[in-house]
Protein backbone atom coordinates (compact mmCIF):
# COMPACT_ATOMS: atom_id res chain seq x y z
CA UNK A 1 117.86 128.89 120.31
CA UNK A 2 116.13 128.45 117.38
CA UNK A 3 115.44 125.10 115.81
CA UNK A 4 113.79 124.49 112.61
CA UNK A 5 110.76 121.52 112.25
CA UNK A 6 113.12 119.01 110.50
CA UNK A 7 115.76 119.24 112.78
CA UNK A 8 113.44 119.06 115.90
CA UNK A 9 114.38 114.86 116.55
CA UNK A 10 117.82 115.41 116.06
CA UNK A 11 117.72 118.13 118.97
CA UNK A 12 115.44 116.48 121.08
CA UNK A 13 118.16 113.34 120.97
CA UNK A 14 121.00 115.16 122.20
CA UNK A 15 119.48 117.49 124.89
CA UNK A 16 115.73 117.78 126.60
CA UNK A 17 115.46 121.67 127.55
CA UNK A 18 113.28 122.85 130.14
CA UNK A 19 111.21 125.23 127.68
CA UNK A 20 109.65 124.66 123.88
CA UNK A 21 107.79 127.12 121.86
CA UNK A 22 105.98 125.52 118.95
CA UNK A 23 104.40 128.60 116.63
CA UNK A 24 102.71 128.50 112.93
CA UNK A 25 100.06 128.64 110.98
CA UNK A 26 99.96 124.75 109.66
CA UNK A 27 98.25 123.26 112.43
CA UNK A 28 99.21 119.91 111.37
CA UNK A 29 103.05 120.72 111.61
CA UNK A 30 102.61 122.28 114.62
CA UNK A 31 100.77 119.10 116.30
CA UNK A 32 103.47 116.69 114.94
CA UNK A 33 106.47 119.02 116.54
CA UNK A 34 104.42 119.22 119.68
CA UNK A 35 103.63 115.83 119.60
CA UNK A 36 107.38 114.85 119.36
CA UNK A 37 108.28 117.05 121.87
CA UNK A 38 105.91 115.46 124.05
CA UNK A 39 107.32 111.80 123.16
CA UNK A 40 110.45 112.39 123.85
CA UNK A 41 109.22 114.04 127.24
CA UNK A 42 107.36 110.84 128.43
CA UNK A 43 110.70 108.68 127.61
CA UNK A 44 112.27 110.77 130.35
CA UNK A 45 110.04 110.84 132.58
CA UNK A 46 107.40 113.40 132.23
CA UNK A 47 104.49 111.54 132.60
CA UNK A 48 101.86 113.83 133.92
CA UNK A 49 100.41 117.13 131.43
CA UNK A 50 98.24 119.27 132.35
CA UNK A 51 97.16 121.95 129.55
CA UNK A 52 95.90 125.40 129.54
CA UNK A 53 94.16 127.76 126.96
CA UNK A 54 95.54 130.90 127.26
CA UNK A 55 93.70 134.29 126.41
CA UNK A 56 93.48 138.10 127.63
CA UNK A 57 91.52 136.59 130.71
CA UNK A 58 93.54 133.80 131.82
CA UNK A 59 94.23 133.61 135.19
CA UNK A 60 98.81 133.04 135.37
CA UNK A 61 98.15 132.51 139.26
CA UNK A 62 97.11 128.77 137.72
CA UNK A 63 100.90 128.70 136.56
CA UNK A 64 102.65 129.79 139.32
CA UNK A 65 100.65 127.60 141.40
CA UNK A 66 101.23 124.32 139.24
CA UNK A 67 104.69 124.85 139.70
CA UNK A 68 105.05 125.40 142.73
CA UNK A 69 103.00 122.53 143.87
CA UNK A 70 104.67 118.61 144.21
CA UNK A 71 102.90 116.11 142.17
CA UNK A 72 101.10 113.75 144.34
CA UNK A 73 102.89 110.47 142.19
CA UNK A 74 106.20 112.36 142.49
CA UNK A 75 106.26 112.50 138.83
CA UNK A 76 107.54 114.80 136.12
CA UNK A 77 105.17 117.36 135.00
CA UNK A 78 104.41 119.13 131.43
CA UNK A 79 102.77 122.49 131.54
CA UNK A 80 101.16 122.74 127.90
CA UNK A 81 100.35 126.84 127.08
CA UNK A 82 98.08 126.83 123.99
CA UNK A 83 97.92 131.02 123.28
CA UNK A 84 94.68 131.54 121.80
CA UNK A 85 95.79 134.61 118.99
CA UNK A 86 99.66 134.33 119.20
CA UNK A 87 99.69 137.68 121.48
CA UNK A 88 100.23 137.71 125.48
CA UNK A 89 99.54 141.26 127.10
CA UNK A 90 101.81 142.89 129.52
CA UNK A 91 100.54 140.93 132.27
CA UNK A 92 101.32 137.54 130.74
CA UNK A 93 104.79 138.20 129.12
CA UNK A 94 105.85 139.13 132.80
CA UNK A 95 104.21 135.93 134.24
CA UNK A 96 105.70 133.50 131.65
CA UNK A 97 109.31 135.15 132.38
CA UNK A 98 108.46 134.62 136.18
CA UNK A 99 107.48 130.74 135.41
CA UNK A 100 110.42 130.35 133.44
CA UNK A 101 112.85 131.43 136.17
CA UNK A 102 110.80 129.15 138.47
CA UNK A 103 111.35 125.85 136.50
CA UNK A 104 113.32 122.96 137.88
CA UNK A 105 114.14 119.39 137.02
CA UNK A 106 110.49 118.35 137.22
CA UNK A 107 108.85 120.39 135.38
CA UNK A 108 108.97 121.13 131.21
CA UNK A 109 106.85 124.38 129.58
CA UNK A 110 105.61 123.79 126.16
CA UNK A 111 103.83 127.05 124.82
CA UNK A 112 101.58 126.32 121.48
CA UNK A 113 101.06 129.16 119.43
CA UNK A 114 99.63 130.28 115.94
CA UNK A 115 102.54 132.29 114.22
CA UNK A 116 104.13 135.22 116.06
CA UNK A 117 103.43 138.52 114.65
CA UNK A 118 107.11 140.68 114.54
CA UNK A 119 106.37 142.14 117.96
CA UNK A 120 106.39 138.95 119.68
CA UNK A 121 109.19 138.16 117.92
CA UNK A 122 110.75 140.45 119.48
CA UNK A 123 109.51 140.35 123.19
CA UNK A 124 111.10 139.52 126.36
CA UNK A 125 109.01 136.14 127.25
CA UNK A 126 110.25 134.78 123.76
CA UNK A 127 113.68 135.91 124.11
CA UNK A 128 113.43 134.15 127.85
CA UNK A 129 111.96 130.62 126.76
CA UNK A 130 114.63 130.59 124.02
CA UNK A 131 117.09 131.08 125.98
CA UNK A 132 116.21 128.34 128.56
CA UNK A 133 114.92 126.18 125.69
CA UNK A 134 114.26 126.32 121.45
CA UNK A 135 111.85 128.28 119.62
CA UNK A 136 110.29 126.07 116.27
CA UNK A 137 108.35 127.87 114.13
CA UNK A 138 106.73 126.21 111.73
CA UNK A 139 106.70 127.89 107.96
CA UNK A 140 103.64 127.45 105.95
CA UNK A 141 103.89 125.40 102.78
CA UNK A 142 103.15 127.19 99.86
CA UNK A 143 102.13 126.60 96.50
CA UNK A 144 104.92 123.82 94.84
CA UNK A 145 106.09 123.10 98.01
CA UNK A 146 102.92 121.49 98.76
CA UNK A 147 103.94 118.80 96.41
CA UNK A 148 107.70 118.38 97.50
CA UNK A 149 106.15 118.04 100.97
CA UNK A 150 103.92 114.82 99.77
CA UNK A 151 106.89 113.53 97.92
CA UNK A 152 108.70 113.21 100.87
CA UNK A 153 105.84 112.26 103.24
CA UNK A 154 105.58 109.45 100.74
CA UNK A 155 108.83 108.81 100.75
CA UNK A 156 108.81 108.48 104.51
CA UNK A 157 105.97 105.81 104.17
CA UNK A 158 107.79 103.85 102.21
CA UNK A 159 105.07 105.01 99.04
CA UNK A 160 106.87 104.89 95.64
CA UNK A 161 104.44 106.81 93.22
CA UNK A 162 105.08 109.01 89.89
CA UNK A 163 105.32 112.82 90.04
CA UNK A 164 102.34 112.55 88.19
CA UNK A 165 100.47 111.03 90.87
CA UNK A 166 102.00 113.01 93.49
CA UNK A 167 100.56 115.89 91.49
CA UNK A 168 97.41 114.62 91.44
CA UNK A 169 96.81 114.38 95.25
CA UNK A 170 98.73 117.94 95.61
CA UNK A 171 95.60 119.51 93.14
CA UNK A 172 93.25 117.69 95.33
CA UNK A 173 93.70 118.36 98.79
CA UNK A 174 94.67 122.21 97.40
CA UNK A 175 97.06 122.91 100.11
CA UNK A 176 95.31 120.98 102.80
CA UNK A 177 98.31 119.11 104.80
CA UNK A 178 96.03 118.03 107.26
CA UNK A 179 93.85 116.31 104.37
CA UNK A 180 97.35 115.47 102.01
CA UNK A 181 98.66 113.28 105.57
CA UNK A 182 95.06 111.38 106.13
CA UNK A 183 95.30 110.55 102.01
CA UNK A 184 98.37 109.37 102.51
CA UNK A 185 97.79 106.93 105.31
CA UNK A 186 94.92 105.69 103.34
CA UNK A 187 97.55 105.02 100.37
CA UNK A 188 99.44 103.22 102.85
CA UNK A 189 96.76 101.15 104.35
CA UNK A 190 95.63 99.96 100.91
CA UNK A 191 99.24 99.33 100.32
CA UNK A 192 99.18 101.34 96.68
CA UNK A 193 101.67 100.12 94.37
CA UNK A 194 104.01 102.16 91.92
CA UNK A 195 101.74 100.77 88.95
CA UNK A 196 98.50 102.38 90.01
CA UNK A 197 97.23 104.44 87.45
CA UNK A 198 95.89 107.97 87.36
CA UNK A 199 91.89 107.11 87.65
CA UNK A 200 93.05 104.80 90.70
CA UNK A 201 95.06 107.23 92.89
CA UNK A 202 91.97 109.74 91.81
CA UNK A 203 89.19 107.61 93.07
CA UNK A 204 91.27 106.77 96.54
CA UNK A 205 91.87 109.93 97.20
CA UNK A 206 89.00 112.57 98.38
CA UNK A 207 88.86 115.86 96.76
CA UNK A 208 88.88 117.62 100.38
CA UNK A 209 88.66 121.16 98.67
CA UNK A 210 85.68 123.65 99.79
CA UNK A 211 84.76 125.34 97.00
CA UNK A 212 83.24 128.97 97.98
CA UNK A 213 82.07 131.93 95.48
CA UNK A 214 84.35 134.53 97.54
CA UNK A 215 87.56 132.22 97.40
CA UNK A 216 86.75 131.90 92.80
CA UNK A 217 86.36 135.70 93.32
CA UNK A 218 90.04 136.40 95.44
CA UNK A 219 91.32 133.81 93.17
CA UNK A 220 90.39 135.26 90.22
CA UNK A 221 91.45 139.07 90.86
CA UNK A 222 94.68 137.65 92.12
CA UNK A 223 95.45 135.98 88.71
CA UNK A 224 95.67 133.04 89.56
CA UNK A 225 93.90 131.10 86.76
CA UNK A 226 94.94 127.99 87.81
CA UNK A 227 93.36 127.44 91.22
CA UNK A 228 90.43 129.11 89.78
CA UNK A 229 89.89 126.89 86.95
CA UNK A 230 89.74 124.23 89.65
CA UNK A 231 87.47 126.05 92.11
CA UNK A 232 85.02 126.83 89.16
CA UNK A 233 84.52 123.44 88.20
CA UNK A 234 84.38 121.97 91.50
CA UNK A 235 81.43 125.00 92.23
CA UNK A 236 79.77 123.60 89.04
CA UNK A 237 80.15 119.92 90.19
CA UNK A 238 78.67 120.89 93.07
CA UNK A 239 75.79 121.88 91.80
CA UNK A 240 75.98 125.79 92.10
CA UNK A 241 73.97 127.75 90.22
CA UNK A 242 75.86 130.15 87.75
CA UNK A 243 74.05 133.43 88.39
CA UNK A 244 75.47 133.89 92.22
CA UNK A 245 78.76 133.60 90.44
CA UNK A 246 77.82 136.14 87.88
CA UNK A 247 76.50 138.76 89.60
CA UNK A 248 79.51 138.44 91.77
CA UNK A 249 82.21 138.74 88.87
CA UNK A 250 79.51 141.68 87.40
CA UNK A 251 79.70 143.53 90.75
CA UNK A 252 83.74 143.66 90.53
CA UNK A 253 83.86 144.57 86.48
CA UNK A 254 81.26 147.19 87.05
CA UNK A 255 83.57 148.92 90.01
CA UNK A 256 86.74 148.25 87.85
CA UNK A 257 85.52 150.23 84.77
CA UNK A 258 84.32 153.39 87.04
CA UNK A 259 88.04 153.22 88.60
CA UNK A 260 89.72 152.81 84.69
CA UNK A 261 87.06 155.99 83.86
CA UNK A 262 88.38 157.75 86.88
CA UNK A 263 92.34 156.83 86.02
CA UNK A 264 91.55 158.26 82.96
CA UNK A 265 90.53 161.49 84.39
CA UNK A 266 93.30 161.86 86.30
CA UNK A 267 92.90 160.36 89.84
CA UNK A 268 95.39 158.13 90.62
CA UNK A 269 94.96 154.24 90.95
CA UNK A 270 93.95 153.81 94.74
CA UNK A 271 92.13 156.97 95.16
CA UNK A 272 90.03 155.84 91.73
CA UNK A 273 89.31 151.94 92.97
CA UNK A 274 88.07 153.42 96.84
CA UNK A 275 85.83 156.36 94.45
CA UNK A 276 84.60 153.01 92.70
CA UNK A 277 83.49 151.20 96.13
CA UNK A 278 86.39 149.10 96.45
CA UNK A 279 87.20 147.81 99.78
CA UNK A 280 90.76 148.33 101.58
CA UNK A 281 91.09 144.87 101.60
CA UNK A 282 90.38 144.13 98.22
CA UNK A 283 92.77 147.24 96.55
CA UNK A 284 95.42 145.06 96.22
CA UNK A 285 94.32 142.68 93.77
CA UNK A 286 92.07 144.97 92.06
CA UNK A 287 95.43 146.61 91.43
CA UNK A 288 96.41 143.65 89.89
CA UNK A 289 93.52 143.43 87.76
CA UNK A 290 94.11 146.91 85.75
CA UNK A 291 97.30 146.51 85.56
CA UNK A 292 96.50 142.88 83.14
CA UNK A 293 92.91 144.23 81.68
CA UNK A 294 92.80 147.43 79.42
CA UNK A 295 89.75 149.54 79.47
CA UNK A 296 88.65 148.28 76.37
CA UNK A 297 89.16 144.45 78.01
CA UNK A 298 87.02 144.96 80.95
CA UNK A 299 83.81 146.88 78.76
CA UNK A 300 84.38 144.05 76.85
CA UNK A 301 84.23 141.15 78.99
CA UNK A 302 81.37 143.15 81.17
CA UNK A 303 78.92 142.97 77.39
CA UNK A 304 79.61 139.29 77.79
CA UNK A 305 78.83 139.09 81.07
CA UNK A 306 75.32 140.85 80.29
CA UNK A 307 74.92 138.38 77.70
CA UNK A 308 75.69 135.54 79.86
CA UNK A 309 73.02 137.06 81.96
CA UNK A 310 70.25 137.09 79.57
CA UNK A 311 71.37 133.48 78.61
CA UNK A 312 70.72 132.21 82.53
CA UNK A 313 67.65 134.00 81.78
CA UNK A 314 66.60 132.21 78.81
CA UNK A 315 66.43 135.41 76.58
CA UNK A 316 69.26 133.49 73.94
CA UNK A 317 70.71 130.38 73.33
CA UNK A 318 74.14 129.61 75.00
CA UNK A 319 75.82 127.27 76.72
CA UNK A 320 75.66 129.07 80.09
CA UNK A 321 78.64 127.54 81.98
CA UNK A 322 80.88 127.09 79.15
CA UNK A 323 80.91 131.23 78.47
CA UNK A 324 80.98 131.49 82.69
CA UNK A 325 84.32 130.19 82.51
CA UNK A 326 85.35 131.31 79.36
CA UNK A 327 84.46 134.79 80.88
CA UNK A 328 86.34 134.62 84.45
CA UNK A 329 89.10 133.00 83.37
CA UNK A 330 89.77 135.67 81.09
CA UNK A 331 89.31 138.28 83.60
CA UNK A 332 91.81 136.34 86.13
CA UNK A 333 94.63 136.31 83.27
CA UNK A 334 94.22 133.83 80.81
CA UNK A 335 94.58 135.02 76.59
CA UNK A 336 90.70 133.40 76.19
CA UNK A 337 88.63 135.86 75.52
CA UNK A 338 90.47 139.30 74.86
CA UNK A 339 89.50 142.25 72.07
CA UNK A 340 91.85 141.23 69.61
CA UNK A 341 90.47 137.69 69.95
CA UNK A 342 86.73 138.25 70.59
CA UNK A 343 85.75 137.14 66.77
CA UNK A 344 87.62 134.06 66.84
CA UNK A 345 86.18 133.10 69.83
CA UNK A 346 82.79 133.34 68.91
CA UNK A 347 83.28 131.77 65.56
CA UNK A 348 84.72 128.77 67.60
């Protein structure tokens, strides 16, 4: 059967099965379900583990063997599978349906998985170990459910905090659960009451984002303006100089106005971004990108981006960063700097 994360304890309570399969992308979900599985194991009795990393070499005799040898304390045993890319080959499906049918009272199969692609959702050894046991698989938290998942996390802890300050660790840890759960057990060591204000749940709590030049650049042909507002200044806080970035956002304009040239010959969208140099795995939000910016839009913000470009060089007076941002967060979406609102802008 299938089980979802939240209703793994409730499960667990009522019946111990002889086989668990824990798969997902959030690491620190998937340790905390494996983790209670693993409790709840030791309570009745399985008090000896031994685990195994499993990948297209792995030897399954190991398996069979474990099983079928008595534990020298006459103890319970848990046999801990942790599948290196989420994919067994022919060889090991047929071994872990063998194992399975080999399990008695003694012995408890955990498998540990990244998240299952729809073949192996489908497979024999999956539809075996759920039948003799429960399949969890953990969903990834996404966007605004980053901050219901804090809110409740919080809640758990006994933490009573605003929305506003739940926010505020949410934007900081930028989908990190693994970094939102270690802020929150410092919150609860320091034992944080409801009236801390904004600048004291900011200082607590570490900005654990890693800012990178390719993740501003996905960020910002994906339209997201938001997370790249926030990756651009952390880049600048960190010190980055603003040419790397430039010749990076240059690079994309300069292939999206040779696709909008070709589109306007004729070709159709993806044959006219690969013409340009575009990369497979970059079509899709290059897509995007035409579909917000007009011709006239991207000629437009690539003039500014030569200008920008003589400013780093010292060839005019600007305020370098300020028209950086001003330039990519146009490009990702925002109304900043457009053609019907270029002359405002500069007057301003």
């Amino acid at each position: 059967m299938k089980i979802k994360s939240h209703q793994l304890k409730s499960a667990l309570s009522k019946e111990l099965k002889s086989t668990y399969v824990v798969s997902g992308d959030e690491l620190l979900l998937s340790q905390e379900a494996s983790d209670t599985i693993r409790s709840f194991a030791y309570e009745k009795g399985y008090q000896e583990r031994t685990v195994y990393d499993v990948d297209g070499k792995f030897d399954w005799n190991q398996i069979h063997t474990n099983v079928n040898t008595l534990s020298l304390f006459e103890t319970k045993k848990i046999l801990e599978l942790r599948l290196v890319r989420g994919k067994l080959n022919d060889h090991g499906s047929k071994s872990l349906v063998e194992v399975c049918k080999l399990l008695g009272n003694d012995h408890l199969l955990l498998i540990v998985s990244p998240k299952l692609d729809r073949s192996e959702q489908s497979s024999l050894w999956l539809k075996t170990l759920t039948a003799y046991g429960a399949h969890i698989e953990i969903a990834r938290i996404k966007g605004d459910e980053v901050t219901s998942w804090i809110a409740q996390r919080l809640k758990n802890r006994n933490i009573q905090i605003s929305r506003d300050k739940i926010q505020i660790i949410a934007d900081r840890v930028e989908g990190n659960l693994l970094a939102a759960a270690q802020e929150i057990e410092k919150l609860e060591l320091l034992a944080l009451s409801n009236n801390a204000d904004e600048l004291a749940i900011s200082t607590i709590v570490t900005d654990s984002t890693r800012y990178d030049v390719f993740d501003l650049i996905n960020k910002m042909l994906s339209g997201d303006t938001r997370s790249t507002g926030r990756i651009l200044r952390g880049l600048q806080a960190e010190g980055t100089q603003p040419l790397p970035l430039l010749w990076a956002v240059l690079n994309d304009l300069r292939k999206l106005i040779k696709a909008s040239q070709l589109i306007a010959d004729g070709s159709s969208v993806s044959n006219a971004l690969i013409q340009a140099g575009v990369w497979k795995s970059s079509l899709a939000p290059m897509r995007l990108v035409l579909k917000r910016c007009s011709p006239a839009h991207l000629r437009m913000l690539f003039y500014q981006a030569a200008a920008i470009d003589r400013g780093v060089k010292g060839l005019r007076e600007s305020n370098v960063w300020d028209e950086l941002t001003t330039l990519i967060l146009s490009l990702s979406g925002s109304q900043i700097l457009r053609p019907m609102t270029i002359k405002h802008t500069i007057e301003n």
